[in-house]
N, C-alpha and C. Protein backbone atom coordinates (compact mmCIF):
# COMPACT_ATOMS: atom_id res chain seq x y z
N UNK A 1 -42.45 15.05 -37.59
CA UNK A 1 -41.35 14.96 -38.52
C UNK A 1 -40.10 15.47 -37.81
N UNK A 2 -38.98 14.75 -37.95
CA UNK A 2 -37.60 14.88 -37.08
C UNK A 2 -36.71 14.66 -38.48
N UNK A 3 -35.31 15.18 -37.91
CA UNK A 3 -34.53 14.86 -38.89
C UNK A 3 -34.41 13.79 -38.90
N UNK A 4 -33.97 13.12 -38.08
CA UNK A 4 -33.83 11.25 -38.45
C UNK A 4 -34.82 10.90 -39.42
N UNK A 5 -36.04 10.99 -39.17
CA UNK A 5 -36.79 10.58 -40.13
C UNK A 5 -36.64 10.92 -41.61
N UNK A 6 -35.96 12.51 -41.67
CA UNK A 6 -35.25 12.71 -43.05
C UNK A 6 -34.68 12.25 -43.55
N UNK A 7 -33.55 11.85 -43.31
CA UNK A 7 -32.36 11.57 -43.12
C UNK A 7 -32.45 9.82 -43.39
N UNK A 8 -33.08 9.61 -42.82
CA UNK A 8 -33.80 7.94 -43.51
C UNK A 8 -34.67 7.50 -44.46
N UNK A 9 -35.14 8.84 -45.19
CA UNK A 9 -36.31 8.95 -46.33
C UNK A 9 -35.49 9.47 -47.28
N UNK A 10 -33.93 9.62 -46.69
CA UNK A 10 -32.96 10.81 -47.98
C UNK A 10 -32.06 9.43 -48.19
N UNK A 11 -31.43 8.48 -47.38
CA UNK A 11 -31.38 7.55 -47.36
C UNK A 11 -31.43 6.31 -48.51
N UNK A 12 -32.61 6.45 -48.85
CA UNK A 12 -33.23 5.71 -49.75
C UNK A 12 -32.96 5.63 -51.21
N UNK A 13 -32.83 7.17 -51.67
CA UNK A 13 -32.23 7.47 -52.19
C UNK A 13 -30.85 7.56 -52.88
N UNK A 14 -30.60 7.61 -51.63
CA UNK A 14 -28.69 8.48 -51.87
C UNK A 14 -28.18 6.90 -52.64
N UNK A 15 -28.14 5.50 -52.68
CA UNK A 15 -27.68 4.62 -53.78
C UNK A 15 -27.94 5.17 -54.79
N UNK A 16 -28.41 5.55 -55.57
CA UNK A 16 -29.25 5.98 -56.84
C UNK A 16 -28.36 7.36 -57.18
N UNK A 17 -28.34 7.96 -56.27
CA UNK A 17 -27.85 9.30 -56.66
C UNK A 17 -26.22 8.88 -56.52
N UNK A 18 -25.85 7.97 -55.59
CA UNK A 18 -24.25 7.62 -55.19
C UNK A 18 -23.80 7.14 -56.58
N UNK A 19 -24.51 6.22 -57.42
CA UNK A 19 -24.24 5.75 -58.03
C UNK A 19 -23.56 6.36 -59.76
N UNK A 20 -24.56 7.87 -59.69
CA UNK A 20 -24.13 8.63 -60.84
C UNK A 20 -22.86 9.47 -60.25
N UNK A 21 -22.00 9.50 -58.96
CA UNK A 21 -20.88 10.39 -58.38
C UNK A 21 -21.77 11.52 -58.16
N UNK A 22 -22.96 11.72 -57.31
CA UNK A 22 -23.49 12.33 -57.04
C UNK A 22 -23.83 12.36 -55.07
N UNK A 23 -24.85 12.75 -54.28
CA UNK A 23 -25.30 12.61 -52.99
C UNK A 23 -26.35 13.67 -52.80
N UNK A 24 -26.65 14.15 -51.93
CA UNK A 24 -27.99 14.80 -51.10
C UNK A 24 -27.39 15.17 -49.84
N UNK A 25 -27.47 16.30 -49.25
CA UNK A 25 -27.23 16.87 -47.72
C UNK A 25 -28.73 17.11 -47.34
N UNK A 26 -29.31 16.92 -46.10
CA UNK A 26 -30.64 17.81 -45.19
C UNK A 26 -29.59 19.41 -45.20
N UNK A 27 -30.60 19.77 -45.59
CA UNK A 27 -29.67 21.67 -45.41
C UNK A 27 -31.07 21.79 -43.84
N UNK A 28 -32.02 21.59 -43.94
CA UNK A 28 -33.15 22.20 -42.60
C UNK A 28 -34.11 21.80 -43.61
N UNK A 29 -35.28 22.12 -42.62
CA UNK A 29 -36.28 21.72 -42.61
C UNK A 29 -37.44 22.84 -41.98
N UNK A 30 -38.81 23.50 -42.54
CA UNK A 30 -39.61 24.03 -42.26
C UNK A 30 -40.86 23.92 -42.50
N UNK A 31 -42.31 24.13 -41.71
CA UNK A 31 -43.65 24.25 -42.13
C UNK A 31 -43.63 23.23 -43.38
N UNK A 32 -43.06 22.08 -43.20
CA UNK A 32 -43.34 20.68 -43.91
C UNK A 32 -42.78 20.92 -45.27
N UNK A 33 -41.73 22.21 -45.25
CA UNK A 33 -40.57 21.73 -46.85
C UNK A 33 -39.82 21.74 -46.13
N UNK A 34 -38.55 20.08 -47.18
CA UNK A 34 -37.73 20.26 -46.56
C UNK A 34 -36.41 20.87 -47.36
N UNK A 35 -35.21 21.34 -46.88
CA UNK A 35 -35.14 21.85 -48.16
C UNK A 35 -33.56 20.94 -48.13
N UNK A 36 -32.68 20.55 -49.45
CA UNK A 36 -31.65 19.84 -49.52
C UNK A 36 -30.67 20.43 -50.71
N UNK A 37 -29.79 19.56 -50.24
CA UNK A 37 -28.45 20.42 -51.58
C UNK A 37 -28.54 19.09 -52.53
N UNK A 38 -28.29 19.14 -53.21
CA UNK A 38 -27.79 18.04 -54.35
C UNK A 38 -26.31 18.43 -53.85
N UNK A 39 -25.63 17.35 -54.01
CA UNK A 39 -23.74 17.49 -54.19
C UNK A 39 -23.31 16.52 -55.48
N UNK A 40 -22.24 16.91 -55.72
CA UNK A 40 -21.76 15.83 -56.66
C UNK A 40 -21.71 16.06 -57.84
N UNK A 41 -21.84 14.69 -58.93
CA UNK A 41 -22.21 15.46 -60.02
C UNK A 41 -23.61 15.79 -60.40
N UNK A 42 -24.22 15.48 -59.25
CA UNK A 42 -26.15 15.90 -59.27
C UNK A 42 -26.12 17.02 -59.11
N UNK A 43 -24.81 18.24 -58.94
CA UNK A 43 -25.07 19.39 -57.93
C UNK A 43 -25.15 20.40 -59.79
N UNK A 44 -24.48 19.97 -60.92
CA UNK A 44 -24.34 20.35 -61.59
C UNK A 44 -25.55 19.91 -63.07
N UNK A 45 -26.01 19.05 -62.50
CA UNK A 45 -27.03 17.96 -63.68
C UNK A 45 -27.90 18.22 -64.17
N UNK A 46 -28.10 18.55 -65.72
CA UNK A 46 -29.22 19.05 -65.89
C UNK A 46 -30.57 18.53 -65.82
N UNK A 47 -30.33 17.48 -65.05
CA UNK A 47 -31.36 16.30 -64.98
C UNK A 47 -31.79 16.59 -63.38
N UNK A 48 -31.32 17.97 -62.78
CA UNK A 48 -31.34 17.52 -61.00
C UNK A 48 -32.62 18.12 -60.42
N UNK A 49 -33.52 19.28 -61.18
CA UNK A 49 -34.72 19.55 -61.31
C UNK A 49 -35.84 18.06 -61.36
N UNK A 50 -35.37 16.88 -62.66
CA UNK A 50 -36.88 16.10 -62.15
C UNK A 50 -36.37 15.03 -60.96
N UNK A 51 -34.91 15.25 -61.26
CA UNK A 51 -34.37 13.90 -59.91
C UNK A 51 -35.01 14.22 -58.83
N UNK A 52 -34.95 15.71 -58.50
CA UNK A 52 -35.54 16.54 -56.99
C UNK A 52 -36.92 16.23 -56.87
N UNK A 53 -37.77 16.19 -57.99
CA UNK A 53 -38.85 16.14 -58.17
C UNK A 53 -39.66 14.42 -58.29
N UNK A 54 -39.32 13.75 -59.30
CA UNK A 54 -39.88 12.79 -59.22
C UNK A 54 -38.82 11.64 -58.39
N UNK A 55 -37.76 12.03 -58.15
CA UNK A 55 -37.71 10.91 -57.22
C UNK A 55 -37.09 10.88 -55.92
N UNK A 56 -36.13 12.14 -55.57
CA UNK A 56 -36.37 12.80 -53.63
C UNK A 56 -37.75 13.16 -53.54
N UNK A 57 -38.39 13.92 -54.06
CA UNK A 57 -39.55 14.21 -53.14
C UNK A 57 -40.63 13.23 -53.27
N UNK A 58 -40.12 12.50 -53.95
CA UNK A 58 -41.19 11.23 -53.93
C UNK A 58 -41.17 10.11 -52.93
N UNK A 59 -40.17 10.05 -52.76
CA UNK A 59 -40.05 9.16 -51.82
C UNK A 59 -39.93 9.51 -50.61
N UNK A 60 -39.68 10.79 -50.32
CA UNK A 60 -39.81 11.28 -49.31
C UNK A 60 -40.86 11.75 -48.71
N UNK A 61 -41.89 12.34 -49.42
CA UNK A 61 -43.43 12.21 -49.25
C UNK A 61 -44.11 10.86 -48.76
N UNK A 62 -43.63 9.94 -49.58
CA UNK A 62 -44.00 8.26 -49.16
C UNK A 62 -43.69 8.01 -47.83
N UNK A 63 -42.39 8.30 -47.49
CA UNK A 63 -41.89 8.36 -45.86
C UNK A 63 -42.78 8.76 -45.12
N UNK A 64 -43.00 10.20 -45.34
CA UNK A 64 -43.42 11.27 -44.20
C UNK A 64 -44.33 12.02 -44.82
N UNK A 65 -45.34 11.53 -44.96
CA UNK A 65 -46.78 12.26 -45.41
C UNK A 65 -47.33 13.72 -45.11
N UNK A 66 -46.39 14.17 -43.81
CA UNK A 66 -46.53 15.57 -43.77
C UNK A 66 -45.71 16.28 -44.10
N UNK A 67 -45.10 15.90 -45.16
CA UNK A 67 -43.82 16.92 -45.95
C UNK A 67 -44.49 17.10 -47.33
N UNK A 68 -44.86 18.89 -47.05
CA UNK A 68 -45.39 19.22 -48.54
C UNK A 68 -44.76 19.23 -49.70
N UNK A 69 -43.19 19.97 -49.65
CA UNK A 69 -42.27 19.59 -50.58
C UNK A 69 -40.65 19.67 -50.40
N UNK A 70 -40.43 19.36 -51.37
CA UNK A 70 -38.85 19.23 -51.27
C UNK A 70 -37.99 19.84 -51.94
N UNK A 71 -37.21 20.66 -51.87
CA UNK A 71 -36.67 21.96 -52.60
C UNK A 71 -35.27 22.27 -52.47
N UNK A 72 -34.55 22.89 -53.10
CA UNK A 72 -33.36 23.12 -52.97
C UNK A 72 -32.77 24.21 -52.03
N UNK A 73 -31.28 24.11 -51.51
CA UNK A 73 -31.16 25.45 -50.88
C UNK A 73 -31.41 27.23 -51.75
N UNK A 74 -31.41 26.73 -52.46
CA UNK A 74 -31.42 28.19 -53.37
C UNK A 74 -33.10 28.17 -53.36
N UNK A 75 -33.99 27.34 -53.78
CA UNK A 75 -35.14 28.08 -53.84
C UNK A 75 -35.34 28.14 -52.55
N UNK A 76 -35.57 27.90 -51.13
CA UNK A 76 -35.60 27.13 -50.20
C UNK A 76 -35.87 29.14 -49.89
N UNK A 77 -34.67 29.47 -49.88
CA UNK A 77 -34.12 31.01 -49.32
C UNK A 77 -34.33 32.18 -50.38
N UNK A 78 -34.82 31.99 -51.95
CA UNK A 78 -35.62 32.54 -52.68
C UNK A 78 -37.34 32.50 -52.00
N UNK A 79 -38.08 31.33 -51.63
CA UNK A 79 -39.16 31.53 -51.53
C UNK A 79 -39.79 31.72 -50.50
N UNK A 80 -38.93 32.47 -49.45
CA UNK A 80 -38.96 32.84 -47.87
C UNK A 80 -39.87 32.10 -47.10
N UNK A 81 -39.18 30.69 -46.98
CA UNK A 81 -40.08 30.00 -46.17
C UNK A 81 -39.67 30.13 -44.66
């Protein structure tokens, strides 16, 4: 797993999220989480918990099968990975 490969699995995404005036940054990557910002108006959404969930880390799992999960910068540096 490389960032490019992130970055092309975040990709996929980002129409979907572009589309509500929203986006996605790679913040890093560790021991197969990766962790990302929401920006936009996703950064504020109370909807950005299942967006993160059922559909970045979903598809990003689909990408790259060795990415356990996908998380935000705040939990990312809460759950001392």
């Amino acid at each position: 797993m490389n960032e490019e490969q992130i970055e092309a699995a975040l990709d996929k995404v980002r129409p979907v999220l572009r589309a509500d005036d929203g986006d996605i940054e790679l913040v890093g990557f560790k021991n197969g989480i990766v962790q990302v910002r929401l920006t936009g108006a996703c950064s504020a959404c109370p909807m950005a918990p299942m967006t993160l969930k059922q559909g970045v880390e979903k598809v990003v799992k689909a990408e790259i099968p060795e990415i356990k999960e996908v998380v935000t910068a705040y939990q990312f540096e809460e759950g001392g990975c």
